[in-house]
N, C-alpha and C. Protein backbone atom coordinates (compact mmCIF):
# COMPACT_ATOMS: atom_id res chain seq x y z
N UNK A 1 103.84 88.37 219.29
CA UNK A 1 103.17 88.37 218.01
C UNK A 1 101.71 88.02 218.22
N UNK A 2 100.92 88.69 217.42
CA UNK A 2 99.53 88.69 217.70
C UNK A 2 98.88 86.88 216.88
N UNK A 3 97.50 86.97 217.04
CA UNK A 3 96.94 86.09 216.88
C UNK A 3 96.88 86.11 214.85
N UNK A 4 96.82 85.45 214.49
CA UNK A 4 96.58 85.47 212.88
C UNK A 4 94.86 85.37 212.82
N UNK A 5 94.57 86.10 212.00
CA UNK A 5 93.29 86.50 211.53
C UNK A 5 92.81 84.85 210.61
N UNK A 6 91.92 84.66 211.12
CA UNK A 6 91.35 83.38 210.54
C UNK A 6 90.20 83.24 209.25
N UNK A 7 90.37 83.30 208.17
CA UNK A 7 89.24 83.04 207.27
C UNK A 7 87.99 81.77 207.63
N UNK A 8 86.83 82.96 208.09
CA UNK A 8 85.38 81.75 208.63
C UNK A 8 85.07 81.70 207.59
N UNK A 9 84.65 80.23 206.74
CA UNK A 9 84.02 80.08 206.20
C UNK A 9 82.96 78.96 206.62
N UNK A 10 81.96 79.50 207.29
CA UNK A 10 80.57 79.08 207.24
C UNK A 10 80.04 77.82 207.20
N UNK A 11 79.81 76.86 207.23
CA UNK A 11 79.01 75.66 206.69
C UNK A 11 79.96 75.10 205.46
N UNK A 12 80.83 74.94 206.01
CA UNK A 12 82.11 74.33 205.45
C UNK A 12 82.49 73.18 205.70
N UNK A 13 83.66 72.28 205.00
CA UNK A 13 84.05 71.08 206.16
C UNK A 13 85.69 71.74 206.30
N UNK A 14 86.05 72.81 206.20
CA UNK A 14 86.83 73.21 206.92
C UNK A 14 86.70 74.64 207.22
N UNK A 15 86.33 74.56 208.38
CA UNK A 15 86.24 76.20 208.99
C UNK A 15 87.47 76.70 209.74
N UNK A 16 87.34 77.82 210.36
CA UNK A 16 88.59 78.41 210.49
C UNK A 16 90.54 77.82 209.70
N UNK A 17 90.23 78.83 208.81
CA UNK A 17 91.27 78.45 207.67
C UNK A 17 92.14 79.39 208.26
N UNK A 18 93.56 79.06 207.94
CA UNK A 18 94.41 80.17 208.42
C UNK A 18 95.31 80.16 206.79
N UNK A 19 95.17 81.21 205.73
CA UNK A 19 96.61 81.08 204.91
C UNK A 19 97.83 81.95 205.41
N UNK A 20 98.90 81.21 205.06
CA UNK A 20 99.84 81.47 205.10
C UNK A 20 100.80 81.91 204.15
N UNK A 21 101.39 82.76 203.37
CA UNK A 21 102.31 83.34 202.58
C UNK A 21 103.26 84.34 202.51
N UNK A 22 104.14 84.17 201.54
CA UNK A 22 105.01 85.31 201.67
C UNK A 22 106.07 84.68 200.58
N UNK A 23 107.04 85.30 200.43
CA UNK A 23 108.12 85.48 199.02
C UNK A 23 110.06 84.88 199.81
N UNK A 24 110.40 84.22 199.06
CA UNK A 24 111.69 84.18 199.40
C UNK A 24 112.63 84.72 198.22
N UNK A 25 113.35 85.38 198.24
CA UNK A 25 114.45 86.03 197.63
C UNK A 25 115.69 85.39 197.17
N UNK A 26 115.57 84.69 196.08
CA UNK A 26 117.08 83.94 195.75
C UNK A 26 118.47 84.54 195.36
N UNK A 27 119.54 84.00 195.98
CA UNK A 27 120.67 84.37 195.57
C UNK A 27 121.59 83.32 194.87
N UNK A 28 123.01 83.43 194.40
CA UNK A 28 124.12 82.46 193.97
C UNK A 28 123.56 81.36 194.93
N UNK A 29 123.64 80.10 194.03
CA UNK A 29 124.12 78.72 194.17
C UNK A 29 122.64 78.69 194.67
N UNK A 30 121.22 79.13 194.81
CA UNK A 30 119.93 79.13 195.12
C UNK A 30 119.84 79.39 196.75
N UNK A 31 121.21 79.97 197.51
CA UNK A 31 120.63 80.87 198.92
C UNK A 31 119.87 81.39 199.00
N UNK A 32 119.42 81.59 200.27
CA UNK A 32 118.23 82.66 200.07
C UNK A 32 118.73 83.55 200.37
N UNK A 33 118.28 84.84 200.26
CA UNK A 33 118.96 86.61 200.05
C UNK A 33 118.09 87.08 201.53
N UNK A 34 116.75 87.27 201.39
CA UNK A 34 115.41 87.10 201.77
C UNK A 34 114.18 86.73 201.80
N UNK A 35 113.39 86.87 202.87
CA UNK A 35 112.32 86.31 203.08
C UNK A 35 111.30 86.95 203.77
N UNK A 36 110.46 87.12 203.49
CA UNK A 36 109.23 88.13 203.48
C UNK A 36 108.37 87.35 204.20
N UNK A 37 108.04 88.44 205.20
CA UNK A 37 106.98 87.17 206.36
C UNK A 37 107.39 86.30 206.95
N UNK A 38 108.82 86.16 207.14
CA UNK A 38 109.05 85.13 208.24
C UNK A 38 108.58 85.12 209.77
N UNK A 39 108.57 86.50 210.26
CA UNK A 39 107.63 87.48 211.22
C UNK A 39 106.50 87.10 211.78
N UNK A 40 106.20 87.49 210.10
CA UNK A 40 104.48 87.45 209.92
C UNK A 40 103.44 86.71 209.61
N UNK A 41 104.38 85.75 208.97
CA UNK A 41 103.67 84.43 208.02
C UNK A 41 103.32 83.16 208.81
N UNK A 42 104.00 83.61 209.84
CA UNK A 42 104.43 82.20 210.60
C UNK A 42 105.40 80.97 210.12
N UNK A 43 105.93 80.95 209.13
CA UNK A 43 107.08 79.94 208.30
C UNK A 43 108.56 80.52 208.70
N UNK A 44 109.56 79.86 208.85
CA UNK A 44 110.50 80.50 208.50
C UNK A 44 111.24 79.19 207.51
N UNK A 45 112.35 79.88 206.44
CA UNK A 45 112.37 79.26 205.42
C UNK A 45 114.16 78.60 205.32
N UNK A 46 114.58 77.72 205.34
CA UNK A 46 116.21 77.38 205.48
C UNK A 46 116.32 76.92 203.77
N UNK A 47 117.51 76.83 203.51
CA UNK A 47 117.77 75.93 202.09
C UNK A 47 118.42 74.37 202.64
N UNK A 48 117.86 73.77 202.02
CA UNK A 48 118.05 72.44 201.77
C UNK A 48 119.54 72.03 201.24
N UNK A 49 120.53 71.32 201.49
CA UNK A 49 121.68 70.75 200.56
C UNK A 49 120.90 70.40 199.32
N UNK A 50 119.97 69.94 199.13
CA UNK A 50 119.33 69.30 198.06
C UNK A 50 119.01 70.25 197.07
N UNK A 51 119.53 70.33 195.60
CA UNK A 51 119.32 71.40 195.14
C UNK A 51 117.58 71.91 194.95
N UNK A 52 117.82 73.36 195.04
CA UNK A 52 116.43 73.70 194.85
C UNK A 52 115.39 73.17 195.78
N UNK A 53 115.68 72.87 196.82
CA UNK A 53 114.95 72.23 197.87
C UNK A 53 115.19 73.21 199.35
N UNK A 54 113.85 74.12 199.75
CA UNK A 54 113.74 75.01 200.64
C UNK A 54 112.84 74.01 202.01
N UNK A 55 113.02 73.89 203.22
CA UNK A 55 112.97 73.72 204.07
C UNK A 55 112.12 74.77 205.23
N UNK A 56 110.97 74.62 205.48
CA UNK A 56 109.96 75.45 206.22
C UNK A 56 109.54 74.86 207.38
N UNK A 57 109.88 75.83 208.53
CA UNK A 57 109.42 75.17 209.81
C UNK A 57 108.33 76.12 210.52
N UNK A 58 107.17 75.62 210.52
CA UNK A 58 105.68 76.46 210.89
C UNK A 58 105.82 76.54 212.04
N UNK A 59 105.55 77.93 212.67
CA UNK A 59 105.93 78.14 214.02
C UNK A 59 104.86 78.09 214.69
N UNK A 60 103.95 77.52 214.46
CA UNK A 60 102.84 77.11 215.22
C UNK A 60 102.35 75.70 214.23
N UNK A 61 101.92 74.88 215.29
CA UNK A 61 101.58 73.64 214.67
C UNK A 61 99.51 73.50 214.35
N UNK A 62 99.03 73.04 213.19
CA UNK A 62 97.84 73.39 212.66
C UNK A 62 97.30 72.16 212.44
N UNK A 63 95.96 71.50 212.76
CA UNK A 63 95.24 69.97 212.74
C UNK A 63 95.74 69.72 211.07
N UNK A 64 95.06 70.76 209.80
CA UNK A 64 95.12 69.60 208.57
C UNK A 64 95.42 71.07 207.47
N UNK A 65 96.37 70.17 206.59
CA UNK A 65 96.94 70.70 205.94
C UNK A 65 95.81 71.10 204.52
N UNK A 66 94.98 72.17 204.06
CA UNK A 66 94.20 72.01 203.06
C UNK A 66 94.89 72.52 201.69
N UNK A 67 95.42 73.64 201.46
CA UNK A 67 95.81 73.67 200.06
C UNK A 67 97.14 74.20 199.83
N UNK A 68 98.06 74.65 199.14
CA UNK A 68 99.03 75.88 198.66
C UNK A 68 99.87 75.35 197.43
N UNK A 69 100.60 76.21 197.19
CA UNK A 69 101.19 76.39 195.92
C UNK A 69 102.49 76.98 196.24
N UNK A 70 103.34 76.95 195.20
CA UNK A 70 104.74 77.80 195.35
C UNK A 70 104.85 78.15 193.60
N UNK A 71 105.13 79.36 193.25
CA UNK A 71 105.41 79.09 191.69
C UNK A 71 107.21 79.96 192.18
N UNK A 72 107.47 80.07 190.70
CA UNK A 72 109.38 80.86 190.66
C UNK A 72 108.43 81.87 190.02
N UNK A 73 109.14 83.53 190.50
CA UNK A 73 108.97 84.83 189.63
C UNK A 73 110.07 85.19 189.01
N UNK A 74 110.29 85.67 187.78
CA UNK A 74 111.29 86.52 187.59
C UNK A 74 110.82 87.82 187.30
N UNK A 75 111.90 88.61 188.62
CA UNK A 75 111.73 90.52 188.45
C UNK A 75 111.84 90.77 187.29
N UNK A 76 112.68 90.32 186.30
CA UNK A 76 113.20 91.35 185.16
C UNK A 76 111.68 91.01 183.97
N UNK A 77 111.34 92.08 183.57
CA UNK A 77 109.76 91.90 182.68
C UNK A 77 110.82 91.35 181.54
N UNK A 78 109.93 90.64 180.72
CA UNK A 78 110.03 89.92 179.51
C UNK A 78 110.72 89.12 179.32
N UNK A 79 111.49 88.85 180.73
CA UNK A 79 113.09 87.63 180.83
C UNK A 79 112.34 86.04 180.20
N UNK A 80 112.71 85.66 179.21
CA UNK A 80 112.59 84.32 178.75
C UNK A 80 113.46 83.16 179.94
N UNK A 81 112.78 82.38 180.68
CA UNK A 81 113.44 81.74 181.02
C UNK A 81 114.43 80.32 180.90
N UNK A 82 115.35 80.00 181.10
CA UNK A 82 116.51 78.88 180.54
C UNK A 82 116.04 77.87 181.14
N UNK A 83 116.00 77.00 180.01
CA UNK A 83 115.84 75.40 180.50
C UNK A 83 116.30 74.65 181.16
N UNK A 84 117.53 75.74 182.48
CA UNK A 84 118.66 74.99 182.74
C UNK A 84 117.92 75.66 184.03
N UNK A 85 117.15 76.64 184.63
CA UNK A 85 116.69 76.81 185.90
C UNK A 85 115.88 76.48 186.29
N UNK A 86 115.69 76.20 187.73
CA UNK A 86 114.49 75.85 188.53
C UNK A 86 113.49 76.61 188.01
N UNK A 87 112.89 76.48 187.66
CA UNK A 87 111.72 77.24 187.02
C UNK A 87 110.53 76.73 187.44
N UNK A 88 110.27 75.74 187.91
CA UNK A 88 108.87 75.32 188.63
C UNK A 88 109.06 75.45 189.86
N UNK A 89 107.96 75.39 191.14
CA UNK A 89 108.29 75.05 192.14
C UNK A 89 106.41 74.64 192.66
N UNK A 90 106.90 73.85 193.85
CA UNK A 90 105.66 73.38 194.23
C UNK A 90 105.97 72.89 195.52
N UNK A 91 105.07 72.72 196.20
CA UNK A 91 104.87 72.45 197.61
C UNK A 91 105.01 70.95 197.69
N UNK A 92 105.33 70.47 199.14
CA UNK A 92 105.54 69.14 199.22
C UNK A 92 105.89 68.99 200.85
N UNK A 93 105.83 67.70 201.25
CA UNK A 93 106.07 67.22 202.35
C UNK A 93 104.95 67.03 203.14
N UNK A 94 103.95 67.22 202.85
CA UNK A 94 102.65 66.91 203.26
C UNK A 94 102.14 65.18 203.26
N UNK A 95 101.83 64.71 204.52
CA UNK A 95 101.17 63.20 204.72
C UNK A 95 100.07 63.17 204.37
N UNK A 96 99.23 62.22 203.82
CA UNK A 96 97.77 62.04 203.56
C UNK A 96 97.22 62.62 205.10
N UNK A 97 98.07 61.88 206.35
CA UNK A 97 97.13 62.07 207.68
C UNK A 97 97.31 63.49 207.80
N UNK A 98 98.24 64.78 207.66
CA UNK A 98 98.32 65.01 207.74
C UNK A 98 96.95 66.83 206.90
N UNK A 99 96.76 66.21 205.78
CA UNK A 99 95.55 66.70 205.18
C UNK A 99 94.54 66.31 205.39
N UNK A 100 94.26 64.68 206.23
CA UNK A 100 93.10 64.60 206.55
C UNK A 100 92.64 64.77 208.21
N UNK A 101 93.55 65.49 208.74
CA UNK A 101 94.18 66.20 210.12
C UNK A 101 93.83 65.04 211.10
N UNK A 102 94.35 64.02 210.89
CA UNK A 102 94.67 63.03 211.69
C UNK A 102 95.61 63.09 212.11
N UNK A 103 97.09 63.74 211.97
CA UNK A 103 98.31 64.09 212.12
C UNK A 103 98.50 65.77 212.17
N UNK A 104 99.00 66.63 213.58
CA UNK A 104 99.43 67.63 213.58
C UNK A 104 100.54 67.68 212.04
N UNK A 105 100.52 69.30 211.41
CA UNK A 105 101.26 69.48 210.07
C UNK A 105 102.01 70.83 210.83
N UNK A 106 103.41 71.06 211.35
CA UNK A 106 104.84 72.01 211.45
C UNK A 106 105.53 71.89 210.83
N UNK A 107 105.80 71.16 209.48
CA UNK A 107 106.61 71.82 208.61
C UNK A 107 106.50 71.64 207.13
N UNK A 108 107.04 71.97 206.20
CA UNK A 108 106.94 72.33 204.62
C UNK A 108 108.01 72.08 204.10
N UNK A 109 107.86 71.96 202.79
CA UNK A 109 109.30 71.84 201.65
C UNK A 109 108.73 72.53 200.22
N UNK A 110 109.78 73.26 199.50
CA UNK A 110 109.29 73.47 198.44
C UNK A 110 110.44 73.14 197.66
N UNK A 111 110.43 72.56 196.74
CA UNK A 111 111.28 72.00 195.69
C UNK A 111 110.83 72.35 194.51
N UNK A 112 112.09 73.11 193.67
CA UNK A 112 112.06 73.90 192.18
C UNK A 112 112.71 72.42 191.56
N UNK A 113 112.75 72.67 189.89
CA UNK A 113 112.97 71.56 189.57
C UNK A 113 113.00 72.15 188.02
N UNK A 114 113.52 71.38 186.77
CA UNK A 114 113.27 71.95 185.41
C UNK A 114 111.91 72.31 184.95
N UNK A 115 112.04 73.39 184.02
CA UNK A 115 110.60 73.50 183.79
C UNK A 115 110.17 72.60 182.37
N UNK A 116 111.16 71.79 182.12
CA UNK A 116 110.62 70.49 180.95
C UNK A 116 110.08 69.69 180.82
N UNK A 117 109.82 69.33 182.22
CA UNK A 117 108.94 68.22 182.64
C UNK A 117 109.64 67.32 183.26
N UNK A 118 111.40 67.02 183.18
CA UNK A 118 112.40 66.57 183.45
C UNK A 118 112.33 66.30 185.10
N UNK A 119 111.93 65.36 186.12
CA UNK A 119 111.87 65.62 187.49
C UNK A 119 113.58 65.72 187.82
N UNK A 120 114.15 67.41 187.56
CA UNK A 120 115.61 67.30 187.67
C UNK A 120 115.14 68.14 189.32
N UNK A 121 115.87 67.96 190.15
CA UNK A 121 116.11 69.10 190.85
C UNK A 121 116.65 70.00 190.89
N UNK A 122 116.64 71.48 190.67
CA UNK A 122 117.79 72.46 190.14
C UNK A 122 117.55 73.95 191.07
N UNK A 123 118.18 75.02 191.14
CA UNK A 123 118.25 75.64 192.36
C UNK A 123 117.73 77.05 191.30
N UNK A 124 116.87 77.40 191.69
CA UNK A 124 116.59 79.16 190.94
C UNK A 124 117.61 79.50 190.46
N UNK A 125 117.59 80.49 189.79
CA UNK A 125 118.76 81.47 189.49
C UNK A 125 118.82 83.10 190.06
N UNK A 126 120.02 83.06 190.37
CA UNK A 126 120.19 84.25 190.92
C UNK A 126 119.17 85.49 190.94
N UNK A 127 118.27 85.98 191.34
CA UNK A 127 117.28 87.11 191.53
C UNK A 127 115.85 86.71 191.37
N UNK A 128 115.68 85.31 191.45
CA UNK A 128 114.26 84.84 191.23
C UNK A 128 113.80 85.51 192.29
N UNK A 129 112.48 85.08 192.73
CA UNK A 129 111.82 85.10 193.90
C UNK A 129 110.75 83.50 194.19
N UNK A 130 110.62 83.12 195.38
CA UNK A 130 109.85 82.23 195.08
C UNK A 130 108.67 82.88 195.91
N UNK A 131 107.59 82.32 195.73
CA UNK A 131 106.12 82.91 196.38
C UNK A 131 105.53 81.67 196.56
N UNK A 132 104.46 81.68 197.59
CA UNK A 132 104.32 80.42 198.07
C UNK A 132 103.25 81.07 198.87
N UNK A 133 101.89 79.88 199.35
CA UNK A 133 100.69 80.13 200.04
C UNK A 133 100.77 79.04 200.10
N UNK A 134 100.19 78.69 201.54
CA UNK A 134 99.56 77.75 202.08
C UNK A 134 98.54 77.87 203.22
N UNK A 135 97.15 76.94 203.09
CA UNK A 135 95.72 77.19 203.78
C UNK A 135 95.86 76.25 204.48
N UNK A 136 95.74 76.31 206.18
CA UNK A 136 95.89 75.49 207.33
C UNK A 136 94.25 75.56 207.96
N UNK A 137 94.16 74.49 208.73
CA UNK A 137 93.11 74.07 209.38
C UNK A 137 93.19 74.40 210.44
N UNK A 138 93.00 75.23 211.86
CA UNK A 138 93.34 75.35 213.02
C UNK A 138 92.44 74.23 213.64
N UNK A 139 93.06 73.58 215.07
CA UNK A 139 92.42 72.40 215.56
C UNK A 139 91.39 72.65 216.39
């Protein structure tokens, strides 16, 4: 596998940025179906026992962790979503040292959860997708 293309940004206090993204594919009980860019992205993505809790191991290790996100999609247009699914999701498992690249950062978590505000943990529903970016620091 080739080298990943690095975003220079210039007179920065973090130069050579590497993002990372791609989509996981939910199935029954919040499995994953697929995963897009595991290849390519450099992540590959496991499920957690913990509901709604995905497990990412970076296949290359990066000085400091700077930004990303995870949201839930639903394919079907105009689907209202139930108060009873993971409907948020967000990134996590990140150390302070680890963003202030005092600490090598190899792995990730993304945890869905109610979208009520409720900190429930709860697992997508069947045909979501989750999408997810994350911006690494190379050392």
């Amino acid at each position: 596998m080739g080298e990943k293309q690095k975003t220079r940004l210039p007179g920065t206090v973090f130069p050579n940025l590497v993002p990372l993204f791609g989509t996981i594919e939910i199935t029954a009980a919040g499995a994953i179906l697929n995963q897009t860019g595991d290849r390519d992205c450099g992540v590959t993505w496991t499920k957690n026992a913990t509901a709604g809790r995905y497990d990412g191991v970076i296949h290359k290790g990066y000085k400091r962790f700077v930004s990303g996100s995870a949201n839930v999609m639903c394919p079907t247009a105009g689907d209202v979503k139930a108060a009873t699914d993971g409907n948020t999701a967000y990134l996590n498992g990140m150390s302070s040292a680890q963003c202030l690249g005092t600490s090598p950062i190899s792995t990730l978590t993304i945890q869905c959860q109610l979208p009520t505000g409720v900190a429930t943990a709860t697992n997508p529903k069947s045909g979501d997708i989750i999408s997810w970016v994350a911006w690494f620091q190379e050392r």
